[in-house]
N, C-alpha and C. Protein backbone atom coordinates (compact mmCIF):
# COMPACT_ATOMS: atom_id res chain seq x y z
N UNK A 1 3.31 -9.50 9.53
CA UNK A 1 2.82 -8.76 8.38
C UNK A 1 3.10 -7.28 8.59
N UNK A 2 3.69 -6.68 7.54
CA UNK A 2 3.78 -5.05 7.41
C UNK A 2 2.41 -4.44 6.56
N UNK A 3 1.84 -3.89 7.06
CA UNK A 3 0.67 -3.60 5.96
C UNK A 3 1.24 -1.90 5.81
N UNK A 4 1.76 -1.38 4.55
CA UNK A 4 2.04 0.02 4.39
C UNK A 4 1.14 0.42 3.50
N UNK A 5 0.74 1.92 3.73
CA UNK A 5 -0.24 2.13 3.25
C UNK A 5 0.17 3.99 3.03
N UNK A 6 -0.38 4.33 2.11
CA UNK A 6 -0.19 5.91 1.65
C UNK A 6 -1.09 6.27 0.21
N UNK A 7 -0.53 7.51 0.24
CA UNK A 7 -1.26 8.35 -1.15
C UNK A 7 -0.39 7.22 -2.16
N UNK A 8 -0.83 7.83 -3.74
CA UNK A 8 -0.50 7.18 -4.88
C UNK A 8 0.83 7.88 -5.17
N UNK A 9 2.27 7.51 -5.34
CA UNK A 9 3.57 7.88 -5.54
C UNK A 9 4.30 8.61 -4.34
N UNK A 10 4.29 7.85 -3.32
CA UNK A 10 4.48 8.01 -2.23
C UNK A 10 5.55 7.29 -2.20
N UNK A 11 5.93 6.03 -2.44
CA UNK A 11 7.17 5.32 -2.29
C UNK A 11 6.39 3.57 -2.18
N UNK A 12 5.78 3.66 -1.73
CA UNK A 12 5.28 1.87 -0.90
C UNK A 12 6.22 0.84 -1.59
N UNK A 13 5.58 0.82 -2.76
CA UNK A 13 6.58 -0.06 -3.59
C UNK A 13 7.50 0.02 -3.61
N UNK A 14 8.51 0.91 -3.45
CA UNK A 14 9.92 0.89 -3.81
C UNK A 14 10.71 0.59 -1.88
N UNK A 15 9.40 1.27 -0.97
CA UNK A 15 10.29 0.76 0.72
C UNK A 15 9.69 -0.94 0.48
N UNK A 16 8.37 -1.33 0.31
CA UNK A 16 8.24 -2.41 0.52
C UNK A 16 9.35 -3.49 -0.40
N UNK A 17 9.96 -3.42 -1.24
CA UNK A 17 11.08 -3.98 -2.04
C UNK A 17 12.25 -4.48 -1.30
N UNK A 18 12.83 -2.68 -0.81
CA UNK A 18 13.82 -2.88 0.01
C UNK A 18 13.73 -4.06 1.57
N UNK A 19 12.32 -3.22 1.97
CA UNK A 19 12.21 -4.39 2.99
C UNK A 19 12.43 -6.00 2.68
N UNK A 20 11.55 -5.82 1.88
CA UNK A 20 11.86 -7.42 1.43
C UNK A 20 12.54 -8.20 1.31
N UNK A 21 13.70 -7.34 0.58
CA UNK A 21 15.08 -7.24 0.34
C UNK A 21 16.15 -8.00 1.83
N UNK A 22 15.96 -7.11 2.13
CA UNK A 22 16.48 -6.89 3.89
C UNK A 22 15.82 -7.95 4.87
N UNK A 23 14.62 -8.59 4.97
CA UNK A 23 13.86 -9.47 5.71
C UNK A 23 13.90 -10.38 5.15
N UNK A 24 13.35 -10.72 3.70
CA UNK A 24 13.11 -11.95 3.24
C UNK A 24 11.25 -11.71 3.09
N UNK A 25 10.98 -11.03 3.91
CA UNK A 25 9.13 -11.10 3.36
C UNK A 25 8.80 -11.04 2.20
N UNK A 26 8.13 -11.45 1.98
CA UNK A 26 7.25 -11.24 0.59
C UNK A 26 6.55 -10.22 -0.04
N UNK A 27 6.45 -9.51 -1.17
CA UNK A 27 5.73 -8.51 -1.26
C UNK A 27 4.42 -9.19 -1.83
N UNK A 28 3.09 -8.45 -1.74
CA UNK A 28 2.22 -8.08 -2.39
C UNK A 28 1.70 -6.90 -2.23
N UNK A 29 1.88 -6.21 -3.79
CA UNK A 29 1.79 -4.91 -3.83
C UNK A 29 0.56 -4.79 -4.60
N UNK A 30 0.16 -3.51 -4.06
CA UNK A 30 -1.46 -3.16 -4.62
C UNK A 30 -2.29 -3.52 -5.99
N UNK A 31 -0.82 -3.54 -6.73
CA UNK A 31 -0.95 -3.54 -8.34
C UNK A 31 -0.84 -4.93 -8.63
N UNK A 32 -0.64 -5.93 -7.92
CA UNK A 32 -0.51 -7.00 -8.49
C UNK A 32 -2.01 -7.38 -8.78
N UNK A 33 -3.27 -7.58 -7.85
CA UNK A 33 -4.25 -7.66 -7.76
C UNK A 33 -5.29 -6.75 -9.03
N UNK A 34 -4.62 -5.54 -8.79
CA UNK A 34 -5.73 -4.49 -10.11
C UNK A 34 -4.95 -4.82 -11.51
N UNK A 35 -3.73 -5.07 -11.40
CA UNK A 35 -3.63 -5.67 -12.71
C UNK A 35 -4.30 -7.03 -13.16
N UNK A 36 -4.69 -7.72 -12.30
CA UNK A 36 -5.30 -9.24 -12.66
C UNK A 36 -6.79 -9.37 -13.48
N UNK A 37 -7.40 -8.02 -12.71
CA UNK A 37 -8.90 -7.62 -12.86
C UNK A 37 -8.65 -6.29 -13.88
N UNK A 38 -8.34 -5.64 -14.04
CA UNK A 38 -8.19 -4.48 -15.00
C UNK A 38 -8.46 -4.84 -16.57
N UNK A 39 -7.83 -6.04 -17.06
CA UNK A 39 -8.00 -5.83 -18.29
C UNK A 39 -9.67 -6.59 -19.00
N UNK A 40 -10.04 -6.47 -17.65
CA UNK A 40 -11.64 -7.20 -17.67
C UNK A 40 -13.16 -6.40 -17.43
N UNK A 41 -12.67 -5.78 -16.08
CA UNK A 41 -13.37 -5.18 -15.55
C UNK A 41 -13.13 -3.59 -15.86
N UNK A 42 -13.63 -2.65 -15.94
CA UNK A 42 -13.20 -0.68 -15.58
C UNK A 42 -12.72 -0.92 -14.15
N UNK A 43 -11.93 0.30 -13.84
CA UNK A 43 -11.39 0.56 -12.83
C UNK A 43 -12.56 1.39 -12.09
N UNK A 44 -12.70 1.01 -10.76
CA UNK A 44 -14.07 1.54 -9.99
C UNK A 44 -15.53 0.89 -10.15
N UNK A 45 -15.58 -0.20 -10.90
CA UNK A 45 -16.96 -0.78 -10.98
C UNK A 45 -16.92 -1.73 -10.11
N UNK A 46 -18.32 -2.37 -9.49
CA UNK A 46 -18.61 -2.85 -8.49
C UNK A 46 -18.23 -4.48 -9.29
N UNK A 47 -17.88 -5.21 -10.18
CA UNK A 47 -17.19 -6.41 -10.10
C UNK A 47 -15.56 -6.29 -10.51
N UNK A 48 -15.39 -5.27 -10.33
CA UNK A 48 -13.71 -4.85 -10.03
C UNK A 48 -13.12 -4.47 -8.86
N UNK A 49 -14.08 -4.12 -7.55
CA UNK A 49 -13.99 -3.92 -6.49
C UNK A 49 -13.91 -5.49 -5.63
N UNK A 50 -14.98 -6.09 -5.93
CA UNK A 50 -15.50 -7.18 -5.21
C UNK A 50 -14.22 -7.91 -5.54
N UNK A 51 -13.83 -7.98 -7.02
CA UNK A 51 -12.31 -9.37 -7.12
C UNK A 51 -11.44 -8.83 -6.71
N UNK A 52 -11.35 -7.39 -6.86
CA UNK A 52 -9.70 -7.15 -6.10
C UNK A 52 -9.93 -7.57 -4.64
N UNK A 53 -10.97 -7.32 -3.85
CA UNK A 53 -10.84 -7.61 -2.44
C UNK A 53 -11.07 -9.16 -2.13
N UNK A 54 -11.58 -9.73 -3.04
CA UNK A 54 -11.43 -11.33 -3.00
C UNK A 54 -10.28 -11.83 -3.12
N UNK A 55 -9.68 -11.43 -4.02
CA UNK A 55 -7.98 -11.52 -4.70
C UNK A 55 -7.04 -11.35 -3.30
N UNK A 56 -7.10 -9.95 -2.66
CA UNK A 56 -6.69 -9.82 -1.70
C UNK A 56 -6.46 -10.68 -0.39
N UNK A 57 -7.91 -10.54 0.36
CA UNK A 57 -8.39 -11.25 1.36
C UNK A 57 -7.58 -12.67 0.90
N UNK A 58 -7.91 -13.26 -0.29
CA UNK A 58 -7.85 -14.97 -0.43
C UNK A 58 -6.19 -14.96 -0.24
N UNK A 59 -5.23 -13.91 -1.04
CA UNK A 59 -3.67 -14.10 -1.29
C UNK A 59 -3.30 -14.32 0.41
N UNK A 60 -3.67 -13.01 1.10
CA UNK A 60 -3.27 -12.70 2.64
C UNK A 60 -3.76 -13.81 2.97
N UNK A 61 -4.48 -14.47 3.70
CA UNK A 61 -5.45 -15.41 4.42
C UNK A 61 -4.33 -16.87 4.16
N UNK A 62 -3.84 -16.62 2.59
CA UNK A 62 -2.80 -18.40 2.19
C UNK A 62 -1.69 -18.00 3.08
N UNK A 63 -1.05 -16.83 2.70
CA UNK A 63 0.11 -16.36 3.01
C UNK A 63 0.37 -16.84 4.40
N UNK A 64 -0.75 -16.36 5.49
CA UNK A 64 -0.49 -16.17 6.73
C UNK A 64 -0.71 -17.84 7.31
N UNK A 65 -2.07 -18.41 6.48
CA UNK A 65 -2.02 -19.84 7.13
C UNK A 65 -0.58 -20.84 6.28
N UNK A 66 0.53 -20.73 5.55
CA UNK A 66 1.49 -21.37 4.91
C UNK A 66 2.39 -20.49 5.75
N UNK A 67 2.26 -19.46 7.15
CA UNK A 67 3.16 -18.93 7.61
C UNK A 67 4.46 -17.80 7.04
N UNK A 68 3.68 -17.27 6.42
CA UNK A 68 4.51 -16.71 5.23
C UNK A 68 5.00 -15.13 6.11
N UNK A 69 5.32 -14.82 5.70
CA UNK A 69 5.77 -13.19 6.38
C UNK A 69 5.70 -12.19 5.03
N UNK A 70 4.64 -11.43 5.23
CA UNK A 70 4.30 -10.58 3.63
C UNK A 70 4.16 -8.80 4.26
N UNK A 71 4.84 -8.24 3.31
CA UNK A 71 4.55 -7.11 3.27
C UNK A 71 3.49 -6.64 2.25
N UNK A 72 2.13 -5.88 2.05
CA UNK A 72 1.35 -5.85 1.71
C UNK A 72 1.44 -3.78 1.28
N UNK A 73 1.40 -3.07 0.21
CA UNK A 73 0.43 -1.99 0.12
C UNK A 73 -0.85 -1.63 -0.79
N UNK A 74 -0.87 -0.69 0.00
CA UNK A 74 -2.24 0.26 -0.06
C UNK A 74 -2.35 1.08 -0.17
N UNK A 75 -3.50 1.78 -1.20
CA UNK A 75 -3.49 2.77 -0.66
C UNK A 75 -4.97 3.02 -0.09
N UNK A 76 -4.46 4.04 1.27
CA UNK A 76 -5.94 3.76 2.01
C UNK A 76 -6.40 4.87 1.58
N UNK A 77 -7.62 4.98 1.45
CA UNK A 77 -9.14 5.67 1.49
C UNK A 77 -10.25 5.90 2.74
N UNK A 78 -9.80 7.60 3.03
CA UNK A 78 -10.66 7.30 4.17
C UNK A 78 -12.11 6.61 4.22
N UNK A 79 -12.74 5.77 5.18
CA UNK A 79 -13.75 5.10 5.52
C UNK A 79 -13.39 3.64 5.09
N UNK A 80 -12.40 3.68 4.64
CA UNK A 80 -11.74 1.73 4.27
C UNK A 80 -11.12 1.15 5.19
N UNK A 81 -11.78 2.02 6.67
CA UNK A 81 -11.24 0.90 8.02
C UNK A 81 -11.56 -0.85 7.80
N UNK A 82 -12.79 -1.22 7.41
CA UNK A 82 -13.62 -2.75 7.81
C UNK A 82 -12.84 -3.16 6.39
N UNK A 83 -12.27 -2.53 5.40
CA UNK A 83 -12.07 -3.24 4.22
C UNK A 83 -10.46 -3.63 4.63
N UNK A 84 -10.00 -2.75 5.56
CA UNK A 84 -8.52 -3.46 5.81
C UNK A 84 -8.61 -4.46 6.78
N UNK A 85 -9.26 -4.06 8.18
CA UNK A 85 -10.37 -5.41 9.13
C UNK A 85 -9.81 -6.34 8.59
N UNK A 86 -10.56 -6.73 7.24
CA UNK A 86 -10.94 -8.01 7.04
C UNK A 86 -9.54 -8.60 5.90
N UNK A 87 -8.56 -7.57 5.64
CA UNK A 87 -7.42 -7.80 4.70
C UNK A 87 -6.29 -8.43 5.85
N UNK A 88 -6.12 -7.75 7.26
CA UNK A 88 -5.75 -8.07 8.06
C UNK A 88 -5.72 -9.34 9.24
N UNK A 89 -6.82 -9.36 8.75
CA UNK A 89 -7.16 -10.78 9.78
C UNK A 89 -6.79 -11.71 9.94
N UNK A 90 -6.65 -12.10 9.07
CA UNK A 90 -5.33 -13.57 9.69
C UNK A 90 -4.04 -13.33 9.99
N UNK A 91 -3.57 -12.02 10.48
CA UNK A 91 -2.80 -12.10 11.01
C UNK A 91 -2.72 -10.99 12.10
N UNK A 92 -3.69 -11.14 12.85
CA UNK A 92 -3.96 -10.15 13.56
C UNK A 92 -3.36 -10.51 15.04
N UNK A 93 -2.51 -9.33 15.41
CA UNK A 93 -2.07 -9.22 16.08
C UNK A 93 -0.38 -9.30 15.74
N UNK A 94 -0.69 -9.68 15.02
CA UNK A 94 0.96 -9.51 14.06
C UNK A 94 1.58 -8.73 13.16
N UNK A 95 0.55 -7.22 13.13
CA UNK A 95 0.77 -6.87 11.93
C UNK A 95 1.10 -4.97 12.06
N UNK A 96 2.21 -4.80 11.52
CA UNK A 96 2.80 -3.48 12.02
C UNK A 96 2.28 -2.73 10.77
N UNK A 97 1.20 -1.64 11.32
CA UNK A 97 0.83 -0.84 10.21
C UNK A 97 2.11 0.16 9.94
N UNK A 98 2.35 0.84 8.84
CA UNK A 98 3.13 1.82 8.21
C UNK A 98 2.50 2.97 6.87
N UNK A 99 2.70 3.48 7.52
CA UNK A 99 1.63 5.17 6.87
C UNK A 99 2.79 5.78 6.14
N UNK A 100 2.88 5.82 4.99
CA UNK A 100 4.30 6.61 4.23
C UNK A 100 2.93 8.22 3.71
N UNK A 101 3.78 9.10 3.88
CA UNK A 101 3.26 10.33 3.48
C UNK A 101 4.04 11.36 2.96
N UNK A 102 3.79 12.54 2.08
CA UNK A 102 4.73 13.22 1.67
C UNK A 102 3.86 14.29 1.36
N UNK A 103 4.47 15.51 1.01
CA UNK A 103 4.11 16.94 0.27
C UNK A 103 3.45 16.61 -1.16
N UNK A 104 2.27 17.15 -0.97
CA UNK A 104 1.63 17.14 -2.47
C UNK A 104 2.67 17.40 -3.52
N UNK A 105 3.19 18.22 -3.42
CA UNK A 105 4.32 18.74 -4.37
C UNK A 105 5.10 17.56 -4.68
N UNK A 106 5.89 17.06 -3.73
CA UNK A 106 6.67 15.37 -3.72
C UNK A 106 5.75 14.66 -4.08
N UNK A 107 4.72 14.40 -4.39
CA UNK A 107 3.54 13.36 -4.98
C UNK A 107 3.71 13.79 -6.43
N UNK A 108 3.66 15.18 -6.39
CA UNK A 108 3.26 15.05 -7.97
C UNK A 108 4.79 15.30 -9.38
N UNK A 109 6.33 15.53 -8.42
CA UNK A 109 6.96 15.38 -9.04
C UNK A 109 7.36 13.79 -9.53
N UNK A 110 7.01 13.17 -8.23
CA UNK A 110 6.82 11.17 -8.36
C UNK A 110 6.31 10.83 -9.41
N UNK A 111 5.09 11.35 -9.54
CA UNK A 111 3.99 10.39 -9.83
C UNK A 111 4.10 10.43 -11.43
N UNK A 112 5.01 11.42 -11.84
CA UNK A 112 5.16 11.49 -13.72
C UNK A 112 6.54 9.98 -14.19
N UNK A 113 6.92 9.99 -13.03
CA UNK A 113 8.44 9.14 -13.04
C UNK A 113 8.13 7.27 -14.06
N UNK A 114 9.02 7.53 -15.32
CA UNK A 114 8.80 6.63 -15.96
C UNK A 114 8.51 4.81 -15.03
N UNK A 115 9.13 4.91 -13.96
CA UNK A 115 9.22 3.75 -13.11
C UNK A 115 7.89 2.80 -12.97
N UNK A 116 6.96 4.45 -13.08
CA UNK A 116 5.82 3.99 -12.57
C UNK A 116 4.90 3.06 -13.47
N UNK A 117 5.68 2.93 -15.13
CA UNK A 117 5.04 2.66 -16.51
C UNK A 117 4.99 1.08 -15.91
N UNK A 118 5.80 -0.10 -14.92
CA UNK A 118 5.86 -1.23 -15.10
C UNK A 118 4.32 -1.69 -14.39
N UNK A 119 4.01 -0.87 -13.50
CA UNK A 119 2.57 -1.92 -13.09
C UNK A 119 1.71 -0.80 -13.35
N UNK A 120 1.46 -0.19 -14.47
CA UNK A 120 0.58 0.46 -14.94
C UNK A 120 -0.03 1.51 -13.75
N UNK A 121 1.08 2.40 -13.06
CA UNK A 121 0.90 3.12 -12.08
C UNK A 121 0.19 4.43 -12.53
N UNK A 122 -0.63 5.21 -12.17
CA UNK A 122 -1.23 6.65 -12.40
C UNK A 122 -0.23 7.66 -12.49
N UNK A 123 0.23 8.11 -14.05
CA UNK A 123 1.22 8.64 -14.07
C UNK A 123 1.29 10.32 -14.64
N UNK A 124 -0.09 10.79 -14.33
CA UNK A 124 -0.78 11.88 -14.24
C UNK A 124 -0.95 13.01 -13.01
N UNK A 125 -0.64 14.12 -13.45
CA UNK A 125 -0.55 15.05 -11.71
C UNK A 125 -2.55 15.17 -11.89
N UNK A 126 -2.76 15.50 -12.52
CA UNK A 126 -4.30 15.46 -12.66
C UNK A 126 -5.33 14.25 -12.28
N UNK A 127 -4.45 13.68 -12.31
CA UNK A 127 -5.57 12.49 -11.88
C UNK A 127 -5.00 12.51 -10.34
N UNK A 128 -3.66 12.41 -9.79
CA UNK A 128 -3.23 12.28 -8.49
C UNK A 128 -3.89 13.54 -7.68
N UNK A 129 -3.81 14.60 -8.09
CA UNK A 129 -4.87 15.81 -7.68
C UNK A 129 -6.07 15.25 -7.33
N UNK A 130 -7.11 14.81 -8.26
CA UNK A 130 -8.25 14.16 -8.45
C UNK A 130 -8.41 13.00 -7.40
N UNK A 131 -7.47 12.32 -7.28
CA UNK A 131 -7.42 10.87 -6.07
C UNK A 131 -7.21 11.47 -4.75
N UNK A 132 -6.42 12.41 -4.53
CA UNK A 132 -6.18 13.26 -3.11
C UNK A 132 -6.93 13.88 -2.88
N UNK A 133 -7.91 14.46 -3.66
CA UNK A 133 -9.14 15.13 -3.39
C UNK A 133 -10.20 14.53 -3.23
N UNK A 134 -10.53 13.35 -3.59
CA UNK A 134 -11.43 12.55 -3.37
C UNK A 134 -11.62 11.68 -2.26
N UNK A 135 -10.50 10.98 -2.10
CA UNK A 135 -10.32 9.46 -1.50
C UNK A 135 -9.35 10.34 -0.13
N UNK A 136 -9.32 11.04 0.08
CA UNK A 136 -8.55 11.93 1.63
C UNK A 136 -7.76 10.58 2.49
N UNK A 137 -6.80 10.51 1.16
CA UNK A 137 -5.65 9.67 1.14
C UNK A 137 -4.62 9.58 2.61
N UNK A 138 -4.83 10.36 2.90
CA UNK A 138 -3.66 11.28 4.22
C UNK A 138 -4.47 10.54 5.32
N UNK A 139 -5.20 9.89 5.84
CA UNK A 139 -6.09 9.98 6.76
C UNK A 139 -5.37 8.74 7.09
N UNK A 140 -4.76 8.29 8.31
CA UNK A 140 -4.51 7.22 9.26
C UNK A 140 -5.80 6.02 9.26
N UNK A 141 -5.42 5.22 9.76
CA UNK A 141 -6.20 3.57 9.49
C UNK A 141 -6.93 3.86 11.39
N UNK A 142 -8.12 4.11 11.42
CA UNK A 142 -8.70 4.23 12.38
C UNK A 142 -8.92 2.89 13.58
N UNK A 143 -7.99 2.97 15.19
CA UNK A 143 -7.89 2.08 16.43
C UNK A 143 -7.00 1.41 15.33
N UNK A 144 -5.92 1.79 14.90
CA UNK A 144 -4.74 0.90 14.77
C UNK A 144 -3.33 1.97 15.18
N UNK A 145 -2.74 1.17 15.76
CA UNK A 145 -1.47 2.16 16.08
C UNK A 145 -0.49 1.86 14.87
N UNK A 146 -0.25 3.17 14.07
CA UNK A 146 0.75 3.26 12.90
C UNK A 146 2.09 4.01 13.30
N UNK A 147 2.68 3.55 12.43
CA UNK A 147 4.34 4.35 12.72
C UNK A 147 4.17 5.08 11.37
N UNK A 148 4.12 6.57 11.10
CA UNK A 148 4.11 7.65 10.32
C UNK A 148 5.18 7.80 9.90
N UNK A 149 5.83 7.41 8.14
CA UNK A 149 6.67 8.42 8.01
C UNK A 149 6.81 9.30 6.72
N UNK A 150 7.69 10.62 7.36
CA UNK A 150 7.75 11.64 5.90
C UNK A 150 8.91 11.11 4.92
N UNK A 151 8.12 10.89 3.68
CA UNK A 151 9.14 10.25 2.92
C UNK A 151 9.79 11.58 2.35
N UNK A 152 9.26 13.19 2.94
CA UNK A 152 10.27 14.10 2.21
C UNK A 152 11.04 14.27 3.05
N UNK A 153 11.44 13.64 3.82
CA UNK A 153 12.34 13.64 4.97
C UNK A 153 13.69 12.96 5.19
N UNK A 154 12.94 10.79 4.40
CA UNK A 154 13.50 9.97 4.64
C UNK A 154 13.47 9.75 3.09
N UNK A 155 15.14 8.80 3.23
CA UNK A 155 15.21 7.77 2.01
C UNK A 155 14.45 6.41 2.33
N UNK A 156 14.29 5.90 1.19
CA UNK A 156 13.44 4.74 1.45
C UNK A 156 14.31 3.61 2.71
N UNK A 157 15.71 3.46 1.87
CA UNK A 157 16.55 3.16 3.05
C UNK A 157 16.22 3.07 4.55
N UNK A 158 16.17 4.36 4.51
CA UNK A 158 15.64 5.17 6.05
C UNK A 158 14.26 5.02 6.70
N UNK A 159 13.81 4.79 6.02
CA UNK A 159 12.09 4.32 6.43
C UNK A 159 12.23 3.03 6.61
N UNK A 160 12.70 1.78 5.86
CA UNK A 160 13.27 0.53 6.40
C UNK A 160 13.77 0.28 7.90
N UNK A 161 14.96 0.92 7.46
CA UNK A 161 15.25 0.93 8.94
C UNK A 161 14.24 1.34 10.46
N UNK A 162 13.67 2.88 10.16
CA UNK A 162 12.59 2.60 10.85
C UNK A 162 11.01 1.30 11.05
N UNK A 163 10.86 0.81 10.59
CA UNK A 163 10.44 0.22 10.17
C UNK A 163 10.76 -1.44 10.87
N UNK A 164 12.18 -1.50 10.82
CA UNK A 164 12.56 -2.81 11.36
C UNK A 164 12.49 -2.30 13.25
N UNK A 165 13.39 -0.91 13.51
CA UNK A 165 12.82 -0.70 14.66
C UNK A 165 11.71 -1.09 15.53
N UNK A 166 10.94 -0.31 14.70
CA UNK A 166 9.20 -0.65 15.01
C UNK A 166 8.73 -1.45 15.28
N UNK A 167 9.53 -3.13 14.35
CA UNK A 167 9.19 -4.43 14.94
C UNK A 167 10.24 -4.96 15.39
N UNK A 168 10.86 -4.56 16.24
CA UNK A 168 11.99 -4.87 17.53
C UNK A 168 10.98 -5.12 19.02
């Protein structure tokens, strides 16, 4: 399992693709889950929280016991160590965290990008302001060893490749 994880228009989706691409893993991406519950629940209420992480937990947990090889993102929120814990667990010890990060500035020229219209991505610098200020997005997945990278640095390409390194 790759579990990648970053701010909102960071890339995840578009390296986790390629990977996929390139490996054969599977994606499940953040949005598949909040789109399932969204057109039911508000975004941030406590029975929109509880199914996305049921949704989650239950997808990962098949994946890993049917032996599946999945790439998974996120985006983390500091203090959402025990909520990844338990996203992780069935495949623990197998699972290469990946931290994609970039310049606020590179977040917020992303985050307007029509691309983002297919899974109903946050396509507002004001609200991405608002989520980076809140949720201290930047913050590493606490007693897990991650491989960091600057996506204003790297092509997604290029983060792949690191990436396959990593699990060499």
């Amino acid at each position: 399992m790759v579990f990648l994880y970053g701010p909102p228009a960071v890339g995840k989706l578009t390296v986790a693709n390629l990977f996929a691409e390139r490996t054969g893993f599977k994606v499940l991406h953040n949005h598949l889950t909040i789109d399932a519950v969204l057109p039911i629940f508000d975004f941030g209420t406590p029975p929109f929280h509880r199914l996305i992480g049921m949704f989650r937990r239950e997808l990962i947990a098949t994946a890993a016991d049917e032996g599946l090889d999945i790439v998974c993102t996120f985006v983390f929120a500091a203090g959402e160590d025990e909520i990844v814990a338990g996203l992780v667990a069935p495949y623990e010890g197998r699972v290469t965290f990946v931290q994609l990060v970039a310049s606020h500035e590179e977040l917020r020229r992303r985050v307007v990008r029509p691309s983002r219209l297919a899974h109903g991505k946050i396509r507002d610098v004001e609200m991405l302001d608002a989520i980076l200020d809140q949720y201290r997005c930047f913050e590493v997945i606490e007693q897990r060893e991650t491989l960091t990278l600057d996506m204003d640095l790297l092509s997604p390409d290029e983060a792949v490749d690191r990436i396959m390194e990593a699990m060499e």
